[in-house]
PDB file of N, CA and C in Angstrom:
ATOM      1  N   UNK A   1      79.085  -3.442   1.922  1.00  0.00           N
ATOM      2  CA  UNK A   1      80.195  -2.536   1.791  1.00  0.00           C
ATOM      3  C   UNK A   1      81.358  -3.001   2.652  1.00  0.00           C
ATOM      4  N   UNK A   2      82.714  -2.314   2.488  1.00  0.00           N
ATOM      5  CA  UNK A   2      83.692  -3.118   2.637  1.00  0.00           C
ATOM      6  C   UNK A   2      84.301  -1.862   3.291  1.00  0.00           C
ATOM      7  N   UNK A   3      84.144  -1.541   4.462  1.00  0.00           N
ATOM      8  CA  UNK A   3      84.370  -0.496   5.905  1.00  0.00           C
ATOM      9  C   UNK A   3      85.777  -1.306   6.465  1.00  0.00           C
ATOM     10  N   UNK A   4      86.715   0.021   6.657  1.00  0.00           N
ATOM     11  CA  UNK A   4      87.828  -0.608   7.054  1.00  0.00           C
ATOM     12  C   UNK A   4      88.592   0.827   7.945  1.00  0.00           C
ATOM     13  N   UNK A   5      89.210   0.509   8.716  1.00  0.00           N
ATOM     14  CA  UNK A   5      89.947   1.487   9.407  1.00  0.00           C
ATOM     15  C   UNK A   5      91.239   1.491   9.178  1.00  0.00           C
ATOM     16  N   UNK A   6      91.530   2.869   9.016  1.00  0.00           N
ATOM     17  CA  UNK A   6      92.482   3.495   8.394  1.00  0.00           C
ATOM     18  C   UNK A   6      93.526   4.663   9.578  1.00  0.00           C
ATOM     19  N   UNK A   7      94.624   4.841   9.918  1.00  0.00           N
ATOM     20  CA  UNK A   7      95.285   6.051  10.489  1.00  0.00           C
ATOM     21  C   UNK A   7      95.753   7.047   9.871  1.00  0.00           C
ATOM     22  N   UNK A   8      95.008   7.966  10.216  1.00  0.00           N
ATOM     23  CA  UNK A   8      95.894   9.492   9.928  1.00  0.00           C
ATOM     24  C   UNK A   8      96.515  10.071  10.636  1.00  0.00           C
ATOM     25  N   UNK A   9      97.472  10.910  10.589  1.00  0.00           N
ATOM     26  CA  UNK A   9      97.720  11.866  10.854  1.00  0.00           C
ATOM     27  C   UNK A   9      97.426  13.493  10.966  1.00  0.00           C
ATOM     28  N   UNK A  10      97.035  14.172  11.948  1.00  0.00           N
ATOM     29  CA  UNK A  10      96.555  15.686  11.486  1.00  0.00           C
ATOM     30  C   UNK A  10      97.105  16.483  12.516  1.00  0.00           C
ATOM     31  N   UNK A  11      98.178  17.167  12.333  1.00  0.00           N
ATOM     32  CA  UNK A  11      98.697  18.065  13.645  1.00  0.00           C
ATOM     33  C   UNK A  11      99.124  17.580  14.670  1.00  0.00           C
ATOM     34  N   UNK A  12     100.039  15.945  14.293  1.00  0.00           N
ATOM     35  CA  UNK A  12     100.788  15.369  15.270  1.00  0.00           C
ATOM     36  C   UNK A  12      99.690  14.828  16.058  1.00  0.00           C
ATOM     37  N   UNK A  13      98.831  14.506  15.834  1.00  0.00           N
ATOM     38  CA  UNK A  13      97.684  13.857  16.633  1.00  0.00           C
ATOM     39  C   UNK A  13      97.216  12.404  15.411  1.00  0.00           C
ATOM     40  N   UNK A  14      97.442  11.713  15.957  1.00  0.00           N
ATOM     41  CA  UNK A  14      97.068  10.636  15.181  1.00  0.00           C
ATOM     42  C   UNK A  14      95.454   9.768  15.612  1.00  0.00           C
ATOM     43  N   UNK A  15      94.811   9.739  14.217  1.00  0.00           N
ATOM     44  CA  UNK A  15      93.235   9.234  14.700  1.00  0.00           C
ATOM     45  C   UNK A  15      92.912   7.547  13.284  1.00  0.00           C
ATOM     46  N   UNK A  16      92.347   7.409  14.141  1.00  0.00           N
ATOM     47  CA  UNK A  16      91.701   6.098  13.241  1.00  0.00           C
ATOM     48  C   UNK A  16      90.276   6.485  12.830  1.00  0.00           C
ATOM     49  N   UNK A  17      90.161   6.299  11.771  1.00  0.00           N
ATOM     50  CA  UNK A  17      88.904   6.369  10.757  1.00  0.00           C
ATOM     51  C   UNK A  17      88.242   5.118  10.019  1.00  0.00           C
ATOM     52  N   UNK A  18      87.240   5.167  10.383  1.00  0.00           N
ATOM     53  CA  UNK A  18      86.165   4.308   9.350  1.00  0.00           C
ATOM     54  C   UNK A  18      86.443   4.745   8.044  1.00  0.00           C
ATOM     55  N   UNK A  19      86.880   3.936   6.844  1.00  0.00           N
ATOM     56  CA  UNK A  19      86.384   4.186   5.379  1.00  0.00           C
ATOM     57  C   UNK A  19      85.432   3.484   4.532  1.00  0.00           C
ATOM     58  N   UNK A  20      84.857   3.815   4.059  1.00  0.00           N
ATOM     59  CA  UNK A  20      83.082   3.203   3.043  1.00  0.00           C
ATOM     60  C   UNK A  20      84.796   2.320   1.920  1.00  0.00           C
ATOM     61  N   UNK A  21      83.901   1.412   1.746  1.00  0.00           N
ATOM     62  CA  UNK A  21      84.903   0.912   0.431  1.00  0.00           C
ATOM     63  C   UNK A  21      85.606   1.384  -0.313  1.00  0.00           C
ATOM     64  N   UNK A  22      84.511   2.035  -1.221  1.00  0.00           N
ATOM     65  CA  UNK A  22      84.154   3.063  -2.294  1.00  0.00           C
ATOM     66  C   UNK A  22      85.592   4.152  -2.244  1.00  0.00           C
ATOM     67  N   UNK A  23      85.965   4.501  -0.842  1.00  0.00           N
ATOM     68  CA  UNK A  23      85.958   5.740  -0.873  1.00  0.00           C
ATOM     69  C   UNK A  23      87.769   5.273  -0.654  1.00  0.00           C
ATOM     70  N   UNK A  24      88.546   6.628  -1.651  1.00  0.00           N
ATOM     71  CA  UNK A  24      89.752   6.124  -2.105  1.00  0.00           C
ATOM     72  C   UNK A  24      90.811   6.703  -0.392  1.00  0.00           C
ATOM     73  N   UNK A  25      91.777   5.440  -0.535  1.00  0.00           N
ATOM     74  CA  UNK A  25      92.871   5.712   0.456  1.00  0.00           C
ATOM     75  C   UNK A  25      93.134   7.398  -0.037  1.00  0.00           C
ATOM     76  N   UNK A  26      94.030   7.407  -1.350  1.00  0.00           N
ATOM     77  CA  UNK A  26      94.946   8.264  -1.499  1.00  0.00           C
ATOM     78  C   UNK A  26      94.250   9.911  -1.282  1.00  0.00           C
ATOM     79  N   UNK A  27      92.459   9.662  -1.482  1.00  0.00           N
ATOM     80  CA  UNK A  27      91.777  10.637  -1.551  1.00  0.00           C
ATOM     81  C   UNK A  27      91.850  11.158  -0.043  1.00  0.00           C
ATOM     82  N   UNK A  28      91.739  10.269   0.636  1.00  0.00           N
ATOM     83  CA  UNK A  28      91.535  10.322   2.663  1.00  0.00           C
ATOM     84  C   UNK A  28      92.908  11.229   3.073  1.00  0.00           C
ATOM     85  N   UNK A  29      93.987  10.531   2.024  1.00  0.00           N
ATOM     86  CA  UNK A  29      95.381  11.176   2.112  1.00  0.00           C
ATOM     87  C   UNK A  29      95.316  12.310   1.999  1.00  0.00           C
ATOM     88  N   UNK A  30      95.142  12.959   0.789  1.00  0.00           N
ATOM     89  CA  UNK A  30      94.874  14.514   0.200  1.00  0.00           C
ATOM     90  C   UNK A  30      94.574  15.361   1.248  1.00  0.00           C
ATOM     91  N   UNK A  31      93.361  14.863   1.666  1.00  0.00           N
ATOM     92  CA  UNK A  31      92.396  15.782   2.820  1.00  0.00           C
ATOM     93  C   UNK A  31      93.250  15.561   3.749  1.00  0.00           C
ATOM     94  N   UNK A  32      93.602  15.167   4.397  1.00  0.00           N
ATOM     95  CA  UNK A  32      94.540  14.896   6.122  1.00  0.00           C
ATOM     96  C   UNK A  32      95.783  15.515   5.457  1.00  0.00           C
ATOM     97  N   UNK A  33      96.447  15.579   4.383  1.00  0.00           N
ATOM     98  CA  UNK A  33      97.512  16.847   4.285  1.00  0.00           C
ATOM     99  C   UNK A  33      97.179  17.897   4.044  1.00  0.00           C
ATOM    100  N   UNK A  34      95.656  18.303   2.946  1.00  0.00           N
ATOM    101  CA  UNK A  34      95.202  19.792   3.625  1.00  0.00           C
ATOM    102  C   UNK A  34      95.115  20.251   4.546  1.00  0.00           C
ATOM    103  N   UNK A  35      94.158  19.474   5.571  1.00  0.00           N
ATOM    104  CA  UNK A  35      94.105  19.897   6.817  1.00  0.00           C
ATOM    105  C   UNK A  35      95.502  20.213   7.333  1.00  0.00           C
ATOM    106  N   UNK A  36      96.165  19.011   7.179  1.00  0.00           N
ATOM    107  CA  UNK A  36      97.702  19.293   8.051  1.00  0.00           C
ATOM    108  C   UNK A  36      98.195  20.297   7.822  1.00  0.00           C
ATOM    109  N   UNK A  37      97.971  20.901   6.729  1.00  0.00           N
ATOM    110  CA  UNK A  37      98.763  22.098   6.144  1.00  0.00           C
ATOM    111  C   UNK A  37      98.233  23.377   6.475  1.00  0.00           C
ATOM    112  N   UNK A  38      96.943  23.780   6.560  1.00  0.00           N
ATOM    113  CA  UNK A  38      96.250  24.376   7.098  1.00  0.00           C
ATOM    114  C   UNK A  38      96.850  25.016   8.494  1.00  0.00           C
ATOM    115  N   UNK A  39      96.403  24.013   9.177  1.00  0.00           N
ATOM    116  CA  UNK A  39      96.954  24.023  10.631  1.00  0.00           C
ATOM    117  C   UNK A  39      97.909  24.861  11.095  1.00  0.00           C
ATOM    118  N   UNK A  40      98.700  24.041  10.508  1.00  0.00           N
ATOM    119  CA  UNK A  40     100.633  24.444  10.522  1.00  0.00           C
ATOM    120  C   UNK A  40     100.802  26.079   9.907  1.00  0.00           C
ATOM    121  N   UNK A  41     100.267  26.325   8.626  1.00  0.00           N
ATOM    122  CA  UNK A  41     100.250  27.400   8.764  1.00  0.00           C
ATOM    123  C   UNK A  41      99.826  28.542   9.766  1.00  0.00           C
ATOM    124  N   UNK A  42      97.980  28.189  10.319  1.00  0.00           N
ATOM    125  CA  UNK A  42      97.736  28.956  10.837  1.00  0.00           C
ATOM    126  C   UNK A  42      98.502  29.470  12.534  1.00  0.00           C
ATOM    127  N   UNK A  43      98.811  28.217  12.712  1.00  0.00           N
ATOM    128  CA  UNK A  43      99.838  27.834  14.204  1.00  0.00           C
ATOM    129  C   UNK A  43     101.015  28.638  13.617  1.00  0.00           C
ATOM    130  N   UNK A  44     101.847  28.715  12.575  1.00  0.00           N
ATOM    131  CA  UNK A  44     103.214  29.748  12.506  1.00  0.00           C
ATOM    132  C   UNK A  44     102.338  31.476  12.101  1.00  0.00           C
ATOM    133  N   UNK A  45     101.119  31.283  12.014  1.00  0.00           N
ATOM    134  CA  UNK A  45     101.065  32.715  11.533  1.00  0.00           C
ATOM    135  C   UNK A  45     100.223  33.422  12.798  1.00  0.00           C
ATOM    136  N   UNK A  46     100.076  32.468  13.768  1.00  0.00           N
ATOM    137  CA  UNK A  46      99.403  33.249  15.130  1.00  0.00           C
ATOM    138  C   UNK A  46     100.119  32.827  15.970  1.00  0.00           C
ATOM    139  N   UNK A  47     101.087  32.187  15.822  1.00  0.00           N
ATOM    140  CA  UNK A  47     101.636  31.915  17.263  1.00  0.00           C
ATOM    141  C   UNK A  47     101.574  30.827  17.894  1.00  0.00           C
ATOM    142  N   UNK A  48     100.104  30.173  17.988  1.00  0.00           N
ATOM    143  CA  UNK A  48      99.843  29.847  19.486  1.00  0.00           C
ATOM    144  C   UNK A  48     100.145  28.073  19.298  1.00  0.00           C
ATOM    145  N   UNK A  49      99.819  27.969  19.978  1.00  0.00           N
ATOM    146  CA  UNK A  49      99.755  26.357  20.612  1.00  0.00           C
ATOM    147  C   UNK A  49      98.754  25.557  21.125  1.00  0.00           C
ATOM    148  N   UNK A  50      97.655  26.817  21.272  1.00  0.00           N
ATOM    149  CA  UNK A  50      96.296  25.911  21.563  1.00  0.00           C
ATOM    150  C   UNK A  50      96.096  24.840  20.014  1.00  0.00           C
ATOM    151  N   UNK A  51      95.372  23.919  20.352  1.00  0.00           N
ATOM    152  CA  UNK A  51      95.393  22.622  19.379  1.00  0.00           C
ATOM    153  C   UNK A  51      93.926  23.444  18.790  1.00  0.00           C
ATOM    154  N   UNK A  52      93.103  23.321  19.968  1.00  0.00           N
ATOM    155  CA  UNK A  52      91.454  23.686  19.684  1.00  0.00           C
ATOM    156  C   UNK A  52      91.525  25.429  18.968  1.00  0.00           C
ATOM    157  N   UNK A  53      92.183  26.471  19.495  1.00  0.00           N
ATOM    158  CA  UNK A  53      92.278  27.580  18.482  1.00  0.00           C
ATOM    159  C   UNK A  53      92.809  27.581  17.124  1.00  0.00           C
ATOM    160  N   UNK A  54      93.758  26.479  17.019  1.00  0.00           N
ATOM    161  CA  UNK A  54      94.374  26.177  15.692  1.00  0.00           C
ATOM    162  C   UNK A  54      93.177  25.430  14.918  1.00  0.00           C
ATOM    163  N   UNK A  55      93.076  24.321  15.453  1.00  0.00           N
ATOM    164  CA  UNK A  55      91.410  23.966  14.368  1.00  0.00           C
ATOM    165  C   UNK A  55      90.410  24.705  14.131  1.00  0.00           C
ATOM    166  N   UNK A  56      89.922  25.447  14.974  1.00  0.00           N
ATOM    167  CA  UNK A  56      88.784  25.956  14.998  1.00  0.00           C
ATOM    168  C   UNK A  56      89.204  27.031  13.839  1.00  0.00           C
ATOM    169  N   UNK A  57      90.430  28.030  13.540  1.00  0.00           N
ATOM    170  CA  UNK A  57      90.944  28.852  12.642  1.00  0.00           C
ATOM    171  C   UNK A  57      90.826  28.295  11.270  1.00  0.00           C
ATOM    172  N   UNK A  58      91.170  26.655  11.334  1.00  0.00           N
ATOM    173  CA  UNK A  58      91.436  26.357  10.148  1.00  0.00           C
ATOM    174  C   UNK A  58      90.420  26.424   9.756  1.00  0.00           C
ATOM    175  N   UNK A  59      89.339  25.463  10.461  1.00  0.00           N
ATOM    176  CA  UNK A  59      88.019  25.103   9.821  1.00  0.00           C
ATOM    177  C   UNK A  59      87.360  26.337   9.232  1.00  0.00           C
ATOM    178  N   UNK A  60      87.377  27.560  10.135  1.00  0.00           N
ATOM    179  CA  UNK A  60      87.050  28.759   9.401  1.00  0.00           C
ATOM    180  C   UNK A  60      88.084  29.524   7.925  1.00  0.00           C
ATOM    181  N   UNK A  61      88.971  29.071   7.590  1.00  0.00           N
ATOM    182  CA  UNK A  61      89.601  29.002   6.601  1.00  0.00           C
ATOM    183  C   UNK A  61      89.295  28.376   5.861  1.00  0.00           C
ATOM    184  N   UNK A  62      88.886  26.970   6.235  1.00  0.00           N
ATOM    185  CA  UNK A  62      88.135  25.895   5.099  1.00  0.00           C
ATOM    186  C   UNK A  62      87.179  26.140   4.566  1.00  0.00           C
ATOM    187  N   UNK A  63      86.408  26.628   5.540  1.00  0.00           N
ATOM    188  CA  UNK A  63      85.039  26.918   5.056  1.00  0.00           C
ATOM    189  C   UNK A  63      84.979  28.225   4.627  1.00  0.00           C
ATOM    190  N   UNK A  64      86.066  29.250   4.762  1.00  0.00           N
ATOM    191  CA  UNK A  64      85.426  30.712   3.970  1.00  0.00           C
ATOM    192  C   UNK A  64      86.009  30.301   2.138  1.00  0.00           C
ATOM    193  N   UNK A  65      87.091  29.198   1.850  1.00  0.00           N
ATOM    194  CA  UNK A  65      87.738  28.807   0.529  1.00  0.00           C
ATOM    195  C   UNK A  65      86.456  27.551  -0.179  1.00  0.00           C
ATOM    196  N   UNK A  66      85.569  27.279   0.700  1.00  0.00           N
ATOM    197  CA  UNK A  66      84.098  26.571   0.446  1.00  0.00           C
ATOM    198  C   UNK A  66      83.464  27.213  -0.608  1.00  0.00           C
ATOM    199  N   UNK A  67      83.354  28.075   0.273  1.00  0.00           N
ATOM    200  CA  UNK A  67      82.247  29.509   0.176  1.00  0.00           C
ATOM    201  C   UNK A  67      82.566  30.035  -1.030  1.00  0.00           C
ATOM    202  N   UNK A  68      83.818  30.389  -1.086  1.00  0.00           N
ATOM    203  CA  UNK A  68      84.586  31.220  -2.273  1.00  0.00           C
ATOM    204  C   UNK A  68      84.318  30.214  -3.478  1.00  0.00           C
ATOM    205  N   UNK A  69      84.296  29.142  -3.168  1.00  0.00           N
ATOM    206  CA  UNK A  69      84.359  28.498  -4.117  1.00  0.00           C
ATOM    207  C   UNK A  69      83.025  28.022  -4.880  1.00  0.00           C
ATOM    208  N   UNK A  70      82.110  27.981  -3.831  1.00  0.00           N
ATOM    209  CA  UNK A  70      80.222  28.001  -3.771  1.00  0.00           C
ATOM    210  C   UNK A  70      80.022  29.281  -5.049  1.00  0.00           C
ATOM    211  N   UNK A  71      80.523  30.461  -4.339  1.00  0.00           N
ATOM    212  CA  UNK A  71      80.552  31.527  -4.943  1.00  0.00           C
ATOM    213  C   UNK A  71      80.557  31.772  -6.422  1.00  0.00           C
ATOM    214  N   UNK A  72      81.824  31.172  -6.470  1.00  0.00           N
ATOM    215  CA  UNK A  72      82.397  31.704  -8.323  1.00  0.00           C
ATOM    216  C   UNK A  72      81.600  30.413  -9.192  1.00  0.00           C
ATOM    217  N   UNK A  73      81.240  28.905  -8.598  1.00  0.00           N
ATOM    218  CA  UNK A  73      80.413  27.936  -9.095  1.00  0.00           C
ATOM    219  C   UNK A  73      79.122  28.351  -9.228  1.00  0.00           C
ATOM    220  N   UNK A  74      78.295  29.419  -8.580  1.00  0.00           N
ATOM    221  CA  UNK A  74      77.392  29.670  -8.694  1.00  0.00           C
ATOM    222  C   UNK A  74      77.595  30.611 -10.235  1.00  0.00           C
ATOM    223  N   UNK A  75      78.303  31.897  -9.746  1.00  0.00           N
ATOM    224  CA  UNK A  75      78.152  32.714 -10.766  1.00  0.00           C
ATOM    225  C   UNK A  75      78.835  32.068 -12.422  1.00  0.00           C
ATOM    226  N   UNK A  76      79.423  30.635 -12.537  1.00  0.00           N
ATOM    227  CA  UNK A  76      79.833  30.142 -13.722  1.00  0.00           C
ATOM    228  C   UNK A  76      78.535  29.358 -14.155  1.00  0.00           C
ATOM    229  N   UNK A  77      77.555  29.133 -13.510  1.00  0.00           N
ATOM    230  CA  UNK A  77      76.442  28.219 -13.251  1.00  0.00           C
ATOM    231  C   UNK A  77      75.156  29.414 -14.185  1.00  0.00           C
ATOM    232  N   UNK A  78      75.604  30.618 -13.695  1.00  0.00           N
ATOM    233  CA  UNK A  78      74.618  31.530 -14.430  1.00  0.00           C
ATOM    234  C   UNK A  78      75.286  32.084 -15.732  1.00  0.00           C
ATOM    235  N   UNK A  79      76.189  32.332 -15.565  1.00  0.00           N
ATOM    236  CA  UNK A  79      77.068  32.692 -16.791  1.00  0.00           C
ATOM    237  C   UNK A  79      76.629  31.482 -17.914  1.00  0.00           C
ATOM    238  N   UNK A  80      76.394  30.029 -17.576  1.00  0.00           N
ATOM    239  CA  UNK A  80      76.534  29.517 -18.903  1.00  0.00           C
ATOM    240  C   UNK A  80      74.768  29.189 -18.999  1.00  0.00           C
ATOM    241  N   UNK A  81      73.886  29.124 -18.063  1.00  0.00           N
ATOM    242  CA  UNK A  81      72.577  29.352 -18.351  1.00  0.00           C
ATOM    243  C   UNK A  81      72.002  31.010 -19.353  1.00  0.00           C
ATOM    244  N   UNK A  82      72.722  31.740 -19.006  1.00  0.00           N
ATOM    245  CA  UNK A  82      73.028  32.840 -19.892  1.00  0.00           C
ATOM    246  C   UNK A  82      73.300  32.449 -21.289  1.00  0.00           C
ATOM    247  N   UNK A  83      73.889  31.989 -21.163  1.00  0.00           N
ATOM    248  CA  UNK A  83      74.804  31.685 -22.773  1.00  0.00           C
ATOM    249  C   UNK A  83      73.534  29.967 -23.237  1.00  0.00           C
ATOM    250  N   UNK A  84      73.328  29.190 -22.507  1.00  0.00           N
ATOM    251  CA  UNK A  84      72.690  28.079 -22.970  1.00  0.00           C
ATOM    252  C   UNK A  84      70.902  28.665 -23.947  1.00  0.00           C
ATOM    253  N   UNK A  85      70.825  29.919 -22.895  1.00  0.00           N
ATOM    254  CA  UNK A  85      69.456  30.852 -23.739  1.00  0.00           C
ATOM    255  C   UNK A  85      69.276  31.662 -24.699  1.00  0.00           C
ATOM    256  N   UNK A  86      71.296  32.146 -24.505  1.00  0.00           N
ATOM    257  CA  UNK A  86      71.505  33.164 -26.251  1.00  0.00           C
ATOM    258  C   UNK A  86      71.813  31.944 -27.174  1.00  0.00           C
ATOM    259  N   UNK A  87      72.055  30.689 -27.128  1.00  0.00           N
ATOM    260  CA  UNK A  87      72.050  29.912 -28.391  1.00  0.00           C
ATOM    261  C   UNK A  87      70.896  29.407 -28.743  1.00  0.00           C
ATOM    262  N   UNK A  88      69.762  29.163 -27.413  1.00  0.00           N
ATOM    263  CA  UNK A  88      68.226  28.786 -27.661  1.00  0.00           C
ATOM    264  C   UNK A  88      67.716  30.099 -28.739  1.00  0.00           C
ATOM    265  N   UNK A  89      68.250  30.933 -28.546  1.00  0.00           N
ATOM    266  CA  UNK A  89      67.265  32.205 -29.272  1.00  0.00           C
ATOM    267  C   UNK A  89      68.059  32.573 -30.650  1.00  0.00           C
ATOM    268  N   UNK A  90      69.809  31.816 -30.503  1.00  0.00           N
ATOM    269  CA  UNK A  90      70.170  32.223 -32.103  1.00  0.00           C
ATOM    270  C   UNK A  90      69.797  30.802 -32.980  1.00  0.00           C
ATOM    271  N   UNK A  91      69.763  29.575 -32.431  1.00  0.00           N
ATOM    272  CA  UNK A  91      69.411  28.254 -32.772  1.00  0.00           C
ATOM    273  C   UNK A  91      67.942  28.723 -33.461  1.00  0.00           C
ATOM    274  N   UNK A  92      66.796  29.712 -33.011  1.00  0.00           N
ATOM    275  CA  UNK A  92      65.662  29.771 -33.116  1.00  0.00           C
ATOM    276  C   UNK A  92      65.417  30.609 -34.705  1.00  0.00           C
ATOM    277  N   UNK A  93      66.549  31.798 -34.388  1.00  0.00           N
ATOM    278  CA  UNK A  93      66.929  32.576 -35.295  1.00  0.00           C
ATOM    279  C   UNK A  93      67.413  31.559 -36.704  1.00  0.00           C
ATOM    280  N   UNK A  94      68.370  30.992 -36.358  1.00  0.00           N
ATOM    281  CA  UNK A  94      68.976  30.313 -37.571  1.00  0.00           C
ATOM    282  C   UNK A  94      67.306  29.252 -38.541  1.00  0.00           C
ATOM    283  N   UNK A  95      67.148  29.084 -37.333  1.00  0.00           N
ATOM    284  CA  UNK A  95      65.564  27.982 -37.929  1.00  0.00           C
ATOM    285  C   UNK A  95      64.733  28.712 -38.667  1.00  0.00           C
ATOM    286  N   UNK A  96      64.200  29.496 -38.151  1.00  0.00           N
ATOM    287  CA  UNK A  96      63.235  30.534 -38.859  1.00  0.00           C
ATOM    288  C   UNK A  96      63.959  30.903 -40.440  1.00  0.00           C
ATOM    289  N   UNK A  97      65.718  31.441 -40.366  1.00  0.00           N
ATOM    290  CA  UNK A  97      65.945  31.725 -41.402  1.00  0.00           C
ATOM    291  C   UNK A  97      65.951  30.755 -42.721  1.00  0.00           C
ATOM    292  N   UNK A  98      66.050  29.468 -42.056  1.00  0.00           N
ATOM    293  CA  UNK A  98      65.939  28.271 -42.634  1.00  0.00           C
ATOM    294  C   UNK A  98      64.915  28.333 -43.225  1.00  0.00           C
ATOM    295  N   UNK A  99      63.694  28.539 -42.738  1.00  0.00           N
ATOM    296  CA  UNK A  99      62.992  27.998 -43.165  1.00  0.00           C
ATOM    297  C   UNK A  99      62.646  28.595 -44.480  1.00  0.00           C
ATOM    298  N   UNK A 100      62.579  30.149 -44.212  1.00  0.00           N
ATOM    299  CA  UNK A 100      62.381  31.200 -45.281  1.00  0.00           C
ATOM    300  C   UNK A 100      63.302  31.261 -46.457  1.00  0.00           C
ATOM    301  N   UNK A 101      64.302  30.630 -46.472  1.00  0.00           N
ATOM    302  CA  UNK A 101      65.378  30.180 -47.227  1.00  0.00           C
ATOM    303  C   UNK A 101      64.389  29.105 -48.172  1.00  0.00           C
ATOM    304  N   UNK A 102      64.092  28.425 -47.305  1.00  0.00           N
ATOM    305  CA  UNK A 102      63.584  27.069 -48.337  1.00  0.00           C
ATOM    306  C   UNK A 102      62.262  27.548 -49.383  1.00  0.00           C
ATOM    307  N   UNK A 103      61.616  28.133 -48.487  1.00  0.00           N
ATOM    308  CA  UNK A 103      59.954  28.792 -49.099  1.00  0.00           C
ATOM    309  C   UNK A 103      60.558  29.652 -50.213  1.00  0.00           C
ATOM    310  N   UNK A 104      61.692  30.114 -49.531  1.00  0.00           N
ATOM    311  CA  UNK A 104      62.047  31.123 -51.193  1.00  0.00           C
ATOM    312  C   UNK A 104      62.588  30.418 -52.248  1.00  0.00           C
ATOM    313  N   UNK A 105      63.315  29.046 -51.939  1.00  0.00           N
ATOM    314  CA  UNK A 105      63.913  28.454 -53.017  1.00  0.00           C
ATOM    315  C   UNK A 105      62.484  27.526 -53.695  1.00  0.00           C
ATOM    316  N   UNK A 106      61.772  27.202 -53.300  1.00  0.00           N
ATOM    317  CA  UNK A 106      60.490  26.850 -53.776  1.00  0.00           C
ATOM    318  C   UNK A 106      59.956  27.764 -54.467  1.00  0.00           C
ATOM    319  N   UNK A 107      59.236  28.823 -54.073  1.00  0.00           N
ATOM    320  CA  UNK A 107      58.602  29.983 -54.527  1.00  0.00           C
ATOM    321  C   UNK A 107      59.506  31.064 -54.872  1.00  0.00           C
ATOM    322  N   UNK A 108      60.139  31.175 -55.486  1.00  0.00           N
ATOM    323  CA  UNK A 108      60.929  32.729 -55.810  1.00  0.00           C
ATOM    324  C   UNK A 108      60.246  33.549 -56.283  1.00  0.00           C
ATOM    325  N   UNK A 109      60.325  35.361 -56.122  1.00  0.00           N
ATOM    326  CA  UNK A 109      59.085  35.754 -56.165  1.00  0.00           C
ATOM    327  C   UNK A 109      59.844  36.531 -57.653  1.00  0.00           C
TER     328      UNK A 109
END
């Protein structure tokens, strides 16, 4: 693999990172302006200036929009196992009618 170090930026703090090959610049980008954005918000909407209360806020922001998101993936996850068992049982329906379709076009009574 082809590991290379990279600089970000996150809240005026600049860090160097290991990246796996594989794994895309512009994607590393995305995330280090969420975060950044995060931040910045939570720093104009409390005030403060601690660095460590501002992360620690975000991360709990990150992770409750995780969650939320765990959440509604789960319940779309049952919603279509729902639906994958009403077509197993009308698929079953349609077969059966099939079949009795055919026995009657053979045998008409």
């Amino acid at each position: 693999m082809n590991d290379k170090i990279i600089e970000i930026e996150i809240f005026g703090q600049r860090y160097r990172i290991r990246v796996k090959g594989e794994e895309d610049e512009q994607y590393i980008g995305r995330l280090t302006a969420y975060i950044d954005q995060k931040m910045r918000d939570i720093a104009e909407k409390s005030k403060s200036s601690d660095t460590l209360k501002i992360a620690v806020l975000a991360s709990l922001n990150i992770a409750d929009d995780y969650f939320l998101c765990r959440k509604q993936l789960d319940q779309l996850n049952e919603v279509m196992a729902r639906m994958e068992r009403e077509i197993d049982s009308l698929e079953d329906k349609v077969g059966s009618n099939d079949e009795r379709y055919i026995k009657n076009q053979k045998n008409p009574s």
